[in-house]
Protein backbone atom coordinates (compact mmCIF):
# COMPACT_ATOMS: atom_id res chain seq x y z
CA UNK A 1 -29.91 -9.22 -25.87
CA UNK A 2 -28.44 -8.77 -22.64
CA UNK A 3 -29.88 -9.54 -18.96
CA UNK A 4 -29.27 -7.57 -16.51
CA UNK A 5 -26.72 -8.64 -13.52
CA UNK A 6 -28.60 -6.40 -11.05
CA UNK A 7 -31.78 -5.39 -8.88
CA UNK A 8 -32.82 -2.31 -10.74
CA UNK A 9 -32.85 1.21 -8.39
CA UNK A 10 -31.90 4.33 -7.63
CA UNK A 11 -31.38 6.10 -11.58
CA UNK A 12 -33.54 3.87 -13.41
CA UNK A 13 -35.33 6.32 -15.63
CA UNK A 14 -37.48 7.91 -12.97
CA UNK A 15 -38.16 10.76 -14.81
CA UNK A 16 -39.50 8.88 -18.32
CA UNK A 17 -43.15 7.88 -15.98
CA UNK A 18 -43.75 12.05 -16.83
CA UNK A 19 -45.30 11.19 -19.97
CA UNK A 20 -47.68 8.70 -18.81
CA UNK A 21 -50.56 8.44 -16.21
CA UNK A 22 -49.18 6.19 -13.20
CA UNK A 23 -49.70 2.63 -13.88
CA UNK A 24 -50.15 2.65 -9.77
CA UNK A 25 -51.84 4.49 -7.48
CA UNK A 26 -49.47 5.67 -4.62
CA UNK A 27 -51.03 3.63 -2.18
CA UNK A 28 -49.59 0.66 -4.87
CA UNK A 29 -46.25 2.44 -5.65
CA UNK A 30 -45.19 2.66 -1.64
CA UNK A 31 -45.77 -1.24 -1.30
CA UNK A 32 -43.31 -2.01 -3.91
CA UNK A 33 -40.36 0.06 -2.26
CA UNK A 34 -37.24 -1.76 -1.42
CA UNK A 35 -34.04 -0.53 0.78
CA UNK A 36 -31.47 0.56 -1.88
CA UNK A 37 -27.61 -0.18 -2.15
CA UNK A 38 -25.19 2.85 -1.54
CA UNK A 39 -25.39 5.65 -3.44
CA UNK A 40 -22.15 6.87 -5.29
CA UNK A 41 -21.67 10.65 -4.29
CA UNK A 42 -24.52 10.89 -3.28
CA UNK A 43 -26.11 12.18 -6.14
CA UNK A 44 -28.40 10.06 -7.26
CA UNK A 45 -32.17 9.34 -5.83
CA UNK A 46 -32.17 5.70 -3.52
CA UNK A 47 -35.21 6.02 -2.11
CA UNK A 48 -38.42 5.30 -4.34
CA UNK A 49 -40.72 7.81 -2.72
CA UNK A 50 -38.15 10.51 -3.47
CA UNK A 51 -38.55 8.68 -7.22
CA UNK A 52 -42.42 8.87 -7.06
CA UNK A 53 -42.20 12.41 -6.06
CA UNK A 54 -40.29 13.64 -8.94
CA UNK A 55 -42.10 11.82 -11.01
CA UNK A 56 -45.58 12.88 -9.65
CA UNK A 57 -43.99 17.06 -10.12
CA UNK A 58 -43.10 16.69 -13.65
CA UNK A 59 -46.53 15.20 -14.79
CA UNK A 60 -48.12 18.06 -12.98
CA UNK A 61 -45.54 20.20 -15.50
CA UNK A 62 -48.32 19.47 -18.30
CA UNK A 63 -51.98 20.57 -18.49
CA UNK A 64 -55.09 18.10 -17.70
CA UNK A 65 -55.47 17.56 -21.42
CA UNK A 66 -52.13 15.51 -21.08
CA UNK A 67 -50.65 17.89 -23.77
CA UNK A 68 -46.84 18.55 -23.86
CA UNK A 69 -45.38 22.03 -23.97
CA UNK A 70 -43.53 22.96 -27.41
CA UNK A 71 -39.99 21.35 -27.48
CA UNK A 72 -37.58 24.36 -26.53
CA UNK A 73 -35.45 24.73 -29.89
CA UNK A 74 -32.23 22.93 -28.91
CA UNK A 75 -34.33 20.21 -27.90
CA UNK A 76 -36.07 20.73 -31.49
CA UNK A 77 -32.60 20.66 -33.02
CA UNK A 78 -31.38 17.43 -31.16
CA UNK A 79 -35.19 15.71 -32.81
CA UNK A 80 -33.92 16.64 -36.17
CA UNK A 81 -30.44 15.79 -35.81
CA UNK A 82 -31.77 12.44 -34.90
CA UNK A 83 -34.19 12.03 -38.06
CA UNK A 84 -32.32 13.03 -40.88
CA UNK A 85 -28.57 11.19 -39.61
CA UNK A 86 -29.55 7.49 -40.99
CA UNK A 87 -26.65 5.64 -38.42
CA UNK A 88 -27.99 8.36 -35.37
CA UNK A 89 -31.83 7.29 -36.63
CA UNK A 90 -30.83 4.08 -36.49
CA UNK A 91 -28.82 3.50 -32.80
CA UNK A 92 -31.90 6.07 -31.27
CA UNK A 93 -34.20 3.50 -32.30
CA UNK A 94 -32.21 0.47 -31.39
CA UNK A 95 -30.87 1.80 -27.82
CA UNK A 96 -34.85 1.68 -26.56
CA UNK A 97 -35.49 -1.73 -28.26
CA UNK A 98 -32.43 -3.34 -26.65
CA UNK A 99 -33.29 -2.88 -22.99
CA UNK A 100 -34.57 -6.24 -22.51
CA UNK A 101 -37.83 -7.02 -22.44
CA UNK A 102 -38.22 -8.22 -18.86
CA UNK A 103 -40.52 -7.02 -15.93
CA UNK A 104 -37.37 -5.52 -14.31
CA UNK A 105 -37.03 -3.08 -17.16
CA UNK A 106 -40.36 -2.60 -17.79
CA UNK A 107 -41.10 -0.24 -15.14
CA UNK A 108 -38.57 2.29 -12.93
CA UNK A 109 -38.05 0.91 -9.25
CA UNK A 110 -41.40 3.30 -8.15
CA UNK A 111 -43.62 1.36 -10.82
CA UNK A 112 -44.03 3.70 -13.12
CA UNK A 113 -43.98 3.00 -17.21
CA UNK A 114 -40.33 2.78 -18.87
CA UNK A 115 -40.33 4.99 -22.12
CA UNK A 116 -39.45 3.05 -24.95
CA UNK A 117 -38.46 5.58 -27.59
CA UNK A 118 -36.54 8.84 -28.52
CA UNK A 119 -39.73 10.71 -28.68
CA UNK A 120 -40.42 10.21 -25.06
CA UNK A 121 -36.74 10.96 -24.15
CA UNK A 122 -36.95 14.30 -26.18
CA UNK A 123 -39.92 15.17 -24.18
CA UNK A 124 -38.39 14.46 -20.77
CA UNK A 125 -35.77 16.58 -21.71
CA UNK A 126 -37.54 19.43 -22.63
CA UNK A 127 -38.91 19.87 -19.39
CA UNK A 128 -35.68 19.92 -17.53
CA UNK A 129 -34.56 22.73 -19.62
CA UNK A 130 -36.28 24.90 -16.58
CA UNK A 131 -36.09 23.16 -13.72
CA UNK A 132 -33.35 23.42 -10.52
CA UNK A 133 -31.94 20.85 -8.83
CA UNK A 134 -34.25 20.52 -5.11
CA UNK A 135 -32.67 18.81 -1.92
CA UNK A 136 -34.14 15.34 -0.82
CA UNK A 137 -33.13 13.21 1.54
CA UNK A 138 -31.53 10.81 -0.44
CA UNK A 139 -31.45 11.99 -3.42
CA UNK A 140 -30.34 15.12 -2.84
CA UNK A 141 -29.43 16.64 -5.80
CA UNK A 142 -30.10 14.12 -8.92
CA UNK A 143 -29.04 14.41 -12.40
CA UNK A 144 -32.78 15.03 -14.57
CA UNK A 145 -31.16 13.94 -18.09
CA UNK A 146 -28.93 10.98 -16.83
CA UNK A 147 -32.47 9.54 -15.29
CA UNK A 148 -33.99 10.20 -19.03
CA UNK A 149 -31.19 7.62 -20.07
CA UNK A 150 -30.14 5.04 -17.91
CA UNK A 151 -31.46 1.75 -19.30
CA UNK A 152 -30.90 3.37 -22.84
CA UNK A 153 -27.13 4.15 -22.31
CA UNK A 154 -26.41 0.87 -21.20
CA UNK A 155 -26.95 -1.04 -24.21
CA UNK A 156 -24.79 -1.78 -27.26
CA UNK A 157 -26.31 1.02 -29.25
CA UNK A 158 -26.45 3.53 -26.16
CA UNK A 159 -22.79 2.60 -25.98
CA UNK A 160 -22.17 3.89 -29.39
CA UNK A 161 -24.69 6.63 -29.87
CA UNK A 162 -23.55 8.64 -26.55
CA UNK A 163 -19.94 8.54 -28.15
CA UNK A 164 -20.78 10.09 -31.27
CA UNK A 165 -19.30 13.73 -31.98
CA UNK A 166 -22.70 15.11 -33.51
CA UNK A 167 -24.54 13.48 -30.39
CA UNK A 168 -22.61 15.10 -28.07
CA UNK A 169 -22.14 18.65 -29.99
CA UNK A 170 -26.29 18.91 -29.66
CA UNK A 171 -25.76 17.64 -25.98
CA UNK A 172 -23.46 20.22 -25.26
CA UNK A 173 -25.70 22.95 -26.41
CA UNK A 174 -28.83 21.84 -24.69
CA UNK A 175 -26.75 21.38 -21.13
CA UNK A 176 -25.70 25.00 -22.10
CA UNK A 177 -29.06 25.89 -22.56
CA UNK A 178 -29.90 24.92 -18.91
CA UNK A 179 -27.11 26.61 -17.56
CA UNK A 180 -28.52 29.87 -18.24
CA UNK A 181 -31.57 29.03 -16.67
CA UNK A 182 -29.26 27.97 -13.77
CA UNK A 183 -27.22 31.37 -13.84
CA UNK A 184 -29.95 33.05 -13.27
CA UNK A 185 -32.40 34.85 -10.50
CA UNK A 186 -35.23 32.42 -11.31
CA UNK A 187 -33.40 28.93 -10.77
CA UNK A 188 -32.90 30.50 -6.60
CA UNK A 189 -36.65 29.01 -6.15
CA UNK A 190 -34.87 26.15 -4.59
CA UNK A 191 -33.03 27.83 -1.93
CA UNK A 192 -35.91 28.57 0.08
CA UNK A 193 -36.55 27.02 3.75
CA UNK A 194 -39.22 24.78 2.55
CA UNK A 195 -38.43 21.81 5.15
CA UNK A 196 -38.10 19.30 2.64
CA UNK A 197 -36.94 20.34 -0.63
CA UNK A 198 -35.61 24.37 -0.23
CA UNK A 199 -31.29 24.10 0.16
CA UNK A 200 -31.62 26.24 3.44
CA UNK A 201 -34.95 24.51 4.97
CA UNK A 202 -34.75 21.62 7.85
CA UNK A 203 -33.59 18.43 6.00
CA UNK A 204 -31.01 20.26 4.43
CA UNK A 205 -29.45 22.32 7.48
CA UNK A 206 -29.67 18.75 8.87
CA UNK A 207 -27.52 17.27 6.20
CA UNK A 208 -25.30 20.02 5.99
CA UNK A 209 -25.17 21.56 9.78
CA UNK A 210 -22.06 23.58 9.49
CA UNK A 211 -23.24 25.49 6.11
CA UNK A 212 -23.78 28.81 7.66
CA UNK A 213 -19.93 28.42 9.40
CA UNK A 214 -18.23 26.73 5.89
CA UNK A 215 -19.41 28.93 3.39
CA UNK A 216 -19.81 32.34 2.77
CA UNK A 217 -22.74 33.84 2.98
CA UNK A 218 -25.37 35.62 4.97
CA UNK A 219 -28.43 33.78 6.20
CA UNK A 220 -29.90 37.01 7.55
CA UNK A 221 -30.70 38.37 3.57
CA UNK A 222 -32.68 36.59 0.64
CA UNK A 223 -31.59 33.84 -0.67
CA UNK A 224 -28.72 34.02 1.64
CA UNK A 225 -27.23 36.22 -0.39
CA UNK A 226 -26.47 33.74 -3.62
CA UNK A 227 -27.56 35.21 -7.28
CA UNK A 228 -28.60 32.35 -8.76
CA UNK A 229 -28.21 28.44 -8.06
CA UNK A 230 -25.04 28.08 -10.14
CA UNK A 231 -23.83 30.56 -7.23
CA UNK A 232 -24.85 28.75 -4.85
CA UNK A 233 -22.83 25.46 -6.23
CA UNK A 234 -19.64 27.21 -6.85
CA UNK A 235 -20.07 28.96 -3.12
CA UNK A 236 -16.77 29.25 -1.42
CA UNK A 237 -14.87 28.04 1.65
CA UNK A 238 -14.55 31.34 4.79
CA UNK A 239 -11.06 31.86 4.94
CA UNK A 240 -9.32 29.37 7.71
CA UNK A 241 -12.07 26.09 7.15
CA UNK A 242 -10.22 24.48 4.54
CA UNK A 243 -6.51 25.30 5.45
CA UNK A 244 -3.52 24.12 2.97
CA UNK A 245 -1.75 21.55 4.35
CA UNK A 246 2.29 21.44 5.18
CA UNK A 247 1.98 24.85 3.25
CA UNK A 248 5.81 25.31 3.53
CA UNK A 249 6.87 21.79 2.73
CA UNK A 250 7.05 21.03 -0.69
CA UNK A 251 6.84 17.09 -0.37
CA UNK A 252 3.34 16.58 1.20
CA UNK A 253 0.78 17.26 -1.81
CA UNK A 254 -2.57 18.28 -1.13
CA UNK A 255 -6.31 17.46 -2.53
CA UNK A 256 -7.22 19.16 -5.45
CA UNK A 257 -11.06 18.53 -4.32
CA UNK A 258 -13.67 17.96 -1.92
CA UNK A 259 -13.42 14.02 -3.05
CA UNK A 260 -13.20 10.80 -1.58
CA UNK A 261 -10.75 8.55 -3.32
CA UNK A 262 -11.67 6.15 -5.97
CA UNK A 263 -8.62 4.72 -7.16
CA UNK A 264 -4.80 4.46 -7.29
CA UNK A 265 -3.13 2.73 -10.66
CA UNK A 266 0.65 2.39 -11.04
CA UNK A 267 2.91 1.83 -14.03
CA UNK A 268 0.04 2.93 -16.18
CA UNK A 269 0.92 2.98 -19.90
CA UNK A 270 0.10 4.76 -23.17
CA UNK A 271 -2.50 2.48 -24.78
CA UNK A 272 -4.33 0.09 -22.73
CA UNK A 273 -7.91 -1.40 -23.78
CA UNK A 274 -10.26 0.80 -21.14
CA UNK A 275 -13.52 -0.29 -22.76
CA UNK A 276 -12.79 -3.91 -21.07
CA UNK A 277 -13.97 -4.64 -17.41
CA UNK A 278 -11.13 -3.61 -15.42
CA UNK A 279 -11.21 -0.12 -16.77
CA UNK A 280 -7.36 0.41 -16.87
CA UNK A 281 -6.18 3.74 -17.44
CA UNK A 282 -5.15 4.83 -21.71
CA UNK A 283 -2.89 8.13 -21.15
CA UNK A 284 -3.13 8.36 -24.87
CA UNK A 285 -6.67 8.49 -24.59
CA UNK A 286 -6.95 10.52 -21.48
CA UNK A 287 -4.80 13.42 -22.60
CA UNK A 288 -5.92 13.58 -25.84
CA UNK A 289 -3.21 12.95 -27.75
CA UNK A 290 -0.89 15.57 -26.01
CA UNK A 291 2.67 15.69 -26.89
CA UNK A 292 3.58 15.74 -22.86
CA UNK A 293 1.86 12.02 -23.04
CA UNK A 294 5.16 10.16 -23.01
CA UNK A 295 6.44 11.63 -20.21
CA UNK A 296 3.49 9.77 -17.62
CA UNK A 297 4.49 6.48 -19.29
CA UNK A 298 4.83 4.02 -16.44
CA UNK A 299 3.35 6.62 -13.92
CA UNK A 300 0.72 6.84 -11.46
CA UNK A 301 -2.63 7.90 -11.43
CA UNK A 302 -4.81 8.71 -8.51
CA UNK A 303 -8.69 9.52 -8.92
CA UNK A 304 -11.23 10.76 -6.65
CA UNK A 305 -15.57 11.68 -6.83
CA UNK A 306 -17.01 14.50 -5.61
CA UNK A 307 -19.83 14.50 -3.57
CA UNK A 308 -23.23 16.42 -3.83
CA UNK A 309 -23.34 18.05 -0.85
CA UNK A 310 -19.64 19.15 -0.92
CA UNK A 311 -17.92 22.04 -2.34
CA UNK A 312 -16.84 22.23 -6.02
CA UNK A 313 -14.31 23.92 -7.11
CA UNK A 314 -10.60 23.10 -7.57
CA UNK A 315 -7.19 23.52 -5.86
CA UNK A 316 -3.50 23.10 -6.73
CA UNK A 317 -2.04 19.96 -5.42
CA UNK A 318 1.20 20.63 -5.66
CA UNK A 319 3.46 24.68 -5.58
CA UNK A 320 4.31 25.23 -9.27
CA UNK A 321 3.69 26.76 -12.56
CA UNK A 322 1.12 26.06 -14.99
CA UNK A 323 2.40 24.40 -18.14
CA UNK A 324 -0.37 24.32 -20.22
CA UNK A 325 -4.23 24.09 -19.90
CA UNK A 326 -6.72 22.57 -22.24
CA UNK A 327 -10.15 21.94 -22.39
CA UNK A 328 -11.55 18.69 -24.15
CA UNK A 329 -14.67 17.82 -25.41
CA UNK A 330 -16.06 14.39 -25.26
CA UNK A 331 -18.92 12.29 -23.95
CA UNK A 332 -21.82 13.38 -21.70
CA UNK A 333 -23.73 9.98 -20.94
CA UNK A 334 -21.24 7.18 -22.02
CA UNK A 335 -20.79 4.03 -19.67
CA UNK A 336 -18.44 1.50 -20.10
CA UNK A 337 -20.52 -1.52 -21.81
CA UNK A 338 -18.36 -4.46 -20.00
CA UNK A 339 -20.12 -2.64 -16.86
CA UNK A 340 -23.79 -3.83 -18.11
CA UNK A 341 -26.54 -2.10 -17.14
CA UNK A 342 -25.59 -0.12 -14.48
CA UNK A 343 -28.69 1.81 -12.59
CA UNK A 344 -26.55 4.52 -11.53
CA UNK A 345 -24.59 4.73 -14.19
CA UNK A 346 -22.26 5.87 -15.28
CA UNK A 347 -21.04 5.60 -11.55
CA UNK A 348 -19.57 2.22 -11.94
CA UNK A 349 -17.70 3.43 -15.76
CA UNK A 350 -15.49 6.45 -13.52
CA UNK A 351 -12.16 5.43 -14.87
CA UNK A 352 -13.51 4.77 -18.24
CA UNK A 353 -15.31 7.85 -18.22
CA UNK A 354 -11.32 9.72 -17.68
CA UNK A 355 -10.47 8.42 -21.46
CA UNK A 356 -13.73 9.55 -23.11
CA UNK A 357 -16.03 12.45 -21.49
CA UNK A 358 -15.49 16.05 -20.97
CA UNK A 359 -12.98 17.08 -19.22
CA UNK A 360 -10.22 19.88 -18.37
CA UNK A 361 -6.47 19.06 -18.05
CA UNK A 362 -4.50 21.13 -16.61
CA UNK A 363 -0.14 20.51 -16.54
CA UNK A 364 2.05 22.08 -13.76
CA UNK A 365 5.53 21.99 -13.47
CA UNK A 366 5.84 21.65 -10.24
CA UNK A 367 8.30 23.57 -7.56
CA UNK A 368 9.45 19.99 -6.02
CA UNK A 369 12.09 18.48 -8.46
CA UNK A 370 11.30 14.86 -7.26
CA UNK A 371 7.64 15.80 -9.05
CA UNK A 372 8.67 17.48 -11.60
CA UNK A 373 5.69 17.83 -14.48
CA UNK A 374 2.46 16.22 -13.10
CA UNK A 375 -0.96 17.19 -14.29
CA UNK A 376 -4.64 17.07 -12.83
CA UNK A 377 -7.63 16.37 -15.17
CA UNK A 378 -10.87 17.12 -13.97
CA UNK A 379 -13.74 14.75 -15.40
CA UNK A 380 -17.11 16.10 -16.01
CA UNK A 381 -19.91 13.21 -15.65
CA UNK A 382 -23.44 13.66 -16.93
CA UNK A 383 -24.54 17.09 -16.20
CA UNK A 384 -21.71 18.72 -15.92
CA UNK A 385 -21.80 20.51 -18.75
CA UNK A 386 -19.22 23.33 -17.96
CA UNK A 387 -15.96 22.61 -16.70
CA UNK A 388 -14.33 26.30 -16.35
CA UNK A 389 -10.46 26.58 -15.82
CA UNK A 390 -9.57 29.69 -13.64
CA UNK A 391 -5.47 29.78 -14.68
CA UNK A 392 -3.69 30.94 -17.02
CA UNK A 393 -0.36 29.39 -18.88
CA UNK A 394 2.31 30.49 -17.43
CA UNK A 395 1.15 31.72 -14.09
CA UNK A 396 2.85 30.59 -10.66
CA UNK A 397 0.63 28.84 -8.39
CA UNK A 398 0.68 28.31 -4.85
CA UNK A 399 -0.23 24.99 -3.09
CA UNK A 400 -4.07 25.42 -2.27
CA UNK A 401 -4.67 27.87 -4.90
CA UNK A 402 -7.65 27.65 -7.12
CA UNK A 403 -6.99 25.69 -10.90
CA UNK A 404 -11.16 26.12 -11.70
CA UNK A 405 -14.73 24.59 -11.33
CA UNK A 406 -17.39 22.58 -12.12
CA UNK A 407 -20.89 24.06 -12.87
CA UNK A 408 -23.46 22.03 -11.75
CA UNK A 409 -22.44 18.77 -10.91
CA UNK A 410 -19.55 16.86 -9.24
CA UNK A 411 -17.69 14.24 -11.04
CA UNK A 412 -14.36 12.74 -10.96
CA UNK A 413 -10.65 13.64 -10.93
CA UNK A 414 -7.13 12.46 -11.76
CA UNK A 415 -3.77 13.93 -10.12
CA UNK A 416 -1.21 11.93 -12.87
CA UNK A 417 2.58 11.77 -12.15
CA UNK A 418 5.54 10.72 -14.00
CA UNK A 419 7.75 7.43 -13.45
CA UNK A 420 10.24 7.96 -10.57
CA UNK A 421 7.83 10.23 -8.23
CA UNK A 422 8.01 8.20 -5.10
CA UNK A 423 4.75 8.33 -3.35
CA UNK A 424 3.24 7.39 -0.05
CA UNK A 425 -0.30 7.75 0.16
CA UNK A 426 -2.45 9.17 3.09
CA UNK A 427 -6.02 8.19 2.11
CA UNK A 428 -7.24 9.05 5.81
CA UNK A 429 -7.56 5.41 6.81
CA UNK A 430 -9.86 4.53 3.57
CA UNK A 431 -9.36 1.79 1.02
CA UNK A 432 -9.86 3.54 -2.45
CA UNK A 433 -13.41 2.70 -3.76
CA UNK A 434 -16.86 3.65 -4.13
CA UNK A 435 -17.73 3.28 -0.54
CA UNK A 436 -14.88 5.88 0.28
CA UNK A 437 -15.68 9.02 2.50
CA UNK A 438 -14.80 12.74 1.09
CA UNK A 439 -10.99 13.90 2.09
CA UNK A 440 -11.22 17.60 2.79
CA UNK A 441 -10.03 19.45 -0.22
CA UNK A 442 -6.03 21.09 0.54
CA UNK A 443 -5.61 18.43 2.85
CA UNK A 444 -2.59 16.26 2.60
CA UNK A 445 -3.13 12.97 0.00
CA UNK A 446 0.56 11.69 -0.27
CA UNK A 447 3.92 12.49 0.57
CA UNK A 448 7.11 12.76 -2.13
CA UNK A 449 9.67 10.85 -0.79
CA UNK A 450 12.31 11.65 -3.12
CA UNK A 451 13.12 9.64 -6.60
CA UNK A 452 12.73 5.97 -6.93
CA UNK A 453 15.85 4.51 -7.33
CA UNK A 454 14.55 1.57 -9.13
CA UNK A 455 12.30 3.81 -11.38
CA UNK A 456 12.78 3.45 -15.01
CA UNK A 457 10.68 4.91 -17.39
CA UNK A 458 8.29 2.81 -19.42
């Protein structure tokens, strides 16, 4: 059994306390709050009364008899997928008995009770299925499910279950399943001016004072003017706040999103062992399989994280034309296991996460010979459940222009390039890492500066 290498915070499960009375009264709860490290993206809770709040709405969800509401069918599915598979019986089970038995993983950081089993999990779940995402502080917009499984995903037979096909076939249709509810009138609740928790009330204008300027839309109608919250996540730049950098210049390449920058690896290679601690980058694994997988042997990857309260959809690095699209299914909660158990996870598993989760991958030939074919993959993490591609094969893009989307969430990306594409990076003064700031997206990143002359092809 493994011990944890951490203080416990931030994703730790806050949601599981919903099928239990508190253990504490608030008065109890508040005295056990500790300051909290950085917060990835910000999209994660770090402050435990923002924890304790959540928790305290979704055991109001249920009536005073304690009883829980009928599990929606794909949840009911999911249950019986789990009882009558003997191996996906099996890890369920195990996943809850192998986060230690300790007092740090006996309650969340807000002192509530830690579920211990699948039928718990199934339970929380359920009552996401109709829920949107509120603004907090901190917080600010939270992943529901990924809260459900922290500890759990973090052990051995987490690490296994969360990559199995059938696992992540019911996964996909219950995030789905949510989606709807989050395409539609009823999930704008949350964009109200409540002062704490509506997307248009005090805090929130505070954390995001330029909204009304940045995005379109009209604060003088309902809702300001958004259908549904999945519209309001996708919203759009005005014309003229995010222009395209060096639009006429060929050689400066621009950021494909809102991100802050995560990573750069060179001379990456075809096969690599990502499960291990340094996360290295697998192109085999990454693409797929794809038969354009040679080509990026020995090339260079850079990755970047969105942020919650940033925008979300996609741009063209680079002037070219699209190769080839593809969208590939894969993983929804795995973490890396060499990571441990991270409480914010899978934050700390983002390059391992490129080789295994869901993801779209889109190749572009680009205008620029010294880029030549490079390719952006676009990494959905948790709840991002829909990654949509807006090109077509074929079709001539302009630097700037829009590849796609994620629906609800933010994740990670990749902009990959071939051996011999000499770049200088412009990271905006940051050192790539989790503590980076967001890089406006169409900004410039790097700078081609012709073929390496030295480059050989690995």
């Amino acid at each position: 059994m493994r011990t944890s290498k951490r203080t416990p915070w931030g994703l730790t499960a806050v949601l599981l306390a919903a099928l239990s009375c508190l253990a504490a009264s608030p008065v109890q709860a508040e005295t056990a709050i500790e300051p909290a490290p950085y917060n990835v993206g910000r999209w994660l809770p770090s402050d435990q009364r923002t924890l304790t709040a959540w928790r305290a709405d979704l055991t109001q969800d249920g009536d005073a008899s304690g009883d829980e509401p009928p599990l929606a069918p794909v949840i009911q599915e999911f249950k019986a997928l789990i009882e009558t598979d003997p191996e996906l019986f099996m890890l369920f089970t195990q996943m809850f008995e192998q986060i230690p038995d300790e007092p740090a993983f006996e309650k969340d950081p807000a002192g509530g009770p830690q579920a211990r089993d699948y039928h718990q999990m199934l339970a929380l779940m359920n009552r996401v299925m109709n829920r949107a995402p509120e603004f907090n502080q901190t917080g600010l917009v939270g992943f529901p499910i990924n809260a459900i499984l922290d500890w759990s995903m973090g052990t051995p037979a987490g690490t296994t279950a969360f990559l199995n096909e059938k696992v992540n076939r019911q996964l996909k249709k219950i995030l789905t399943q949510w989606a709807v509810f989050l395409g539609s009138p009823d999930s704008r609740y949350v964009l109200s001016d409540d002062p704490e928790r509506g997307w248009f009330g005090r805090d929130a204008m505070a954390a995001m004072p330029t909204f009304v300027e940045d995005f379109i839309c009209d604060p003088a109608v309902p809702y300001y003017g958004f259908a549904s919250w999945d519209d309001f996540f996708t919203r759009r730049f005005r014309p003229g706040r995010r222009p395209v950098a060096a639009p006429d210049d060929d050689a400066v390449i621009a950021n494909a999103c809102e991100s802050a920058p995560y990573r750069i690896a060179t001379n990456v290679q075809l096969h690599h062992p990502f499960w291990i601690k340094a996360q290295p980058y697998s192109l085999a694994h990454m693409m797929a399989g794809d038969p354009l997988v040679e080509q990026f042997v020995g090339g260079t990857v850079y990755q970047a994280f969105l942020s919650a309260l940033s925008y979300h959809r996609w741009h063209s690095p680079v002037s070219g034309r699209i190769l080839k699209t593809r969208l590939l299914d894969g993983s929804y909660y795995a973490e890396a296991l060499s990571e441990g158990f991270d409480p914010a996870g899978p934050n700390e598993s983002q390059a391992y996460i490129t080789q295994v989760a869901t993801r779209a991958l889109v190749f572009i030939e680009a205008d620029n010979p010294d880029i030549g074919l490079m390719a952006a993959m676009f990494v959905g993490m948790a709840e991002v459940s829909s990654n949509e591609i807006t090109v077509y094969e074929g079709q001539h893009v302009a630097k700037g222009d829009q590849l796609g989307m994620f629906h609800f969430g933010g994740s990670t990306h990749t902009l990959i390039f071939r051996p011999g594409v000499n770049l200088e990076f412009d990271l905006h003064g940051q050192t790539p890492g989790l503590h980076s700031e967001n890089i406006p997206v169409r900004s410039r990143i790097a700078t081609v500066a012709g073929p390496a002359e030295d480059a050989v092809p690995q």
